[in-house]
Protein backbone atom coordinates (compact mmCIF):
# COMPACT_ATOMS: atom_id res chain seq x y z
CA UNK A 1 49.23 48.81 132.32
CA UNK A 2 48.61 49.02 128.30
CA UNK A 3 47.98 52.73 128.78
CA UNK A 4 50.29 55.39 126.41
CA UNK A 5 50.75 58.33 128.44
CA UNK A 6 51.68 60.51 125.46
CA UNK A 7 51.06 59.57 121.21
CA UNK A 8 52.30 61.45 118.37
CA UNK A 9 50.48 64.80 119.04
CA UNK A 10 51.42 64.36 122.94
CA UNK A 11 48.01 63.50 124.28
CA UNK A 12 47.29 60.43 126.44
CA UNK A 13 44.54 58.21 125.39
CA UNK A 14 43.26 60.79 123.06
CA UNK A 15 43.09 62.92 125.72
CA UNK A 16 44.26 66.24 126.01
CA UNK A 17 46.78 65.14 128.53
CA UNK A 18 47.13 62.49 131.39
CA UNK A 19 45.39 64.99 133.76
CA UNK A 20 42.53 65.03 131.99
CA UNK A 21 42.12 61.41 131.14
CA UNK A 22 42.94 60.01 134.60
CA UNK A 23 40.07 62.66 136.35
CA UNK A 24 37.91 61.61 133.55
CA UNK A 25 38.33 58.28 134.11
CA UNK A 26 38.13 58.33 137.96
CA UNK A 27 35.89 60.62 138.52
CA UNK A 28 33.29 61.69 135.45
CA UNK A 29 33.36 58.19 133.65
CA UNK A 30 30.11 56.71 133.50
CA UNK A 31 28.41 60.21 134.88
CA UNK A 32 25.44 61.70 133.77
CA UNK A 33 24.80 65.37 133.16
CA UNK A 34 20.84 64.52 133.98
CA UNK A 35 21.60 63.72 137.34
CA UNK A 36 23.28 66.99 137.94
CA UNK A 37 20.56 69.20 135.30
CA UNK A 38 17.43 69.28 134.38
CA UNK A 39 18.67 71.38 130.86
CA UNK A 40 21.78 70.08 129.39
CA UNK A 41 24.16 73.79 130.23
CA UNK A 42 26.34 75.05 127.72
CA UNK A 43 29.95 74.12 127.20
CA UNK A 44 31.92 76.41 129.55
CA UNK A 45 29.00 75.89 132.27
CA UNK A 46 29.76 72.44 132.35
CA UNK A 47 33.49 73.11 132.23
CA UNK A 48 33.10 74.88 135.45
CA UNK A 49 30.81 72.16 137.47
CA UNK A 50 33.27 69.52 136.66
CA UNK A 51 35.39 71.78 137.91
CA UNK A 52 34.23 72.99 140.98
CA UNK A 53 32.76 68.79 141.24
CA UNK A 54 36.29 67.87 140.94
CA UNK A 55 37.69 70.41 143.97
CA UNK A 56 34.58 69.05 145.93
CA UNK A 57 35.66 65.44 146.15
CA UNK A 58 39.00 66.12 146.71
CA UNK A 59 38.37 68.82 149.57
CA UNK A 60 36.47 66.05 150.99
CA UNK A 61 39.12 63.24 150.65
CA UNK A 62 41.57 64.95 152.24
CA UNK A 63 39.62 66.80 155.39
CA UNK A 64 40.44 65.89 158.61
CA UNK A 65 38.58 66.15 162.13
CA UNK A 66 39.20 69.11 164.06
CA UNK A 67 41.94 68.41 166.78
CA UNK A 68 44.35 65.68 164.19
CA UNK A 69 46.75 68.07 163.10
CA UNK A 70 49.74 68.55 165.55
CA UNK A 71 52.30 69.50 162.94
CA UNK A 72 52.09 72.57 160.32
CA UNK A 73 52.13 70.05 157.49
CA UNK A 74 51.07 67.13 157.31
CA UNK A 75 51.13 64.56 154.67
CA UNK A 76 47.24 65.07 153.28
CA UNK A 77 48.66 68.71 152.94
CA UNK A 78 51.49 67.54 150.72
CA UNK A 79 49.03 65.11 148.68
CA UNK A 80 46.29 67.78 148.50
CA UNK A 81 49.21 70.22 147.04
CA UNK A 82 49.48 67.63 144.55
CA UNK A 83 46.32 67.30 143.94
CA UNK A 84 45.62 70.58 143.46
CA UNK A 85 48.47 70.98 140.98
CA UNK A 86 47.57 67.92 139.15
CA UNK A 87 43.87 69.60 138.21
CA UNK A 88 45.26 72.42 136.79
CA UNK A 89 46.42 70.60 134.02
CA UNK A 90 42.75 69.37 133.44
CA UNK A 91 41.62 70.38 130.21
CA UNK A 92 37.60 70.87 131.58
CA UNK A 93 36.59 72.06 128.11
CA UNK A 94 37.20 68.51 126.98
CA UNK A 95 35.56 66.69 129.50
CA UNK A 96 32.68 69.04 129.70
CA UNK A 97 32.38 67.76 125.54
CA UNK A 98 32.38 64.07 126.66
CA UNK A 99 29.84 64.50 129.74
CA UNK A 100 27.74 66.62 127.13
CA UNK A 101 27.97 64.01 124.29
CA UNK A 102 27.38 60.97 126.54
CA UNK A 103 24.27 62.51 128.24
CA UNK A 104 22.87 63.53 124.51
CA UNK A 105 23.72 59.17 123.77
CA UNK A 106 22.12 58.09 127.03
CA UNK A 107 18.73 60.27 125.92
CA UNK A 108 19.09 58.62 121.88
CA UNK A 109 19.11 55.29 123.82
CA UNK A 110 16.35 55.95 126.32
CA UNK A 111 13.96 57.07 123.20
């Protein structure tokens, strides 16, 4: 894969951790905050849409129609769980910086 999960000051990639660069990579990489804002939002603002953006996508990956569960859990229940866990690692401070930063390039590049 050529990928380091952790370097000398355990980060991935330099990345916080792998949490944070695999959702960064899957899901916010090549993202622009102009498509979401009309102002570019402060730092912890951002932090929270990612967020919340994240949760979205995943609560819609793993919903089922109505009537498909017959068990109490099923195996989207275990891979949400995972999921779940695996974005509270996410360091959304960081990413929030990079979605800030690339939006501020994409405007220096427009101009």
């Amino acid at each position: 894969m050529g990928y380091t999960i952790n370097d000398s000051d355990n980060r991935h990639n330099g990345w916080t951790n792998y949490a944070t660069w695999r959702v960064n990579l899957e899901v916010f990489d090549g993202l622009n905050l102009r498509d979401h804002f009309e102002e570019l939002p402060e730092l912890g603002e951002v932090a929270s849409w990612a967020e919340g953006y994240a949760e979205e996508l995943l609560d819609a990956a793993m919903s089922e129609p109505v009537g498909i569960r017959k068990r109490m859990l099923t195996p989207c229940d275990i891979v949400s769980g995972w999921a779940s866990a695996f974005l509270n690692d996410v360091n959304w401070h960081e990413i929030a910086e990079h979605l800030i930063d690339y939006a501020k390039e994409c405007e220096q590049s427009a101009a």
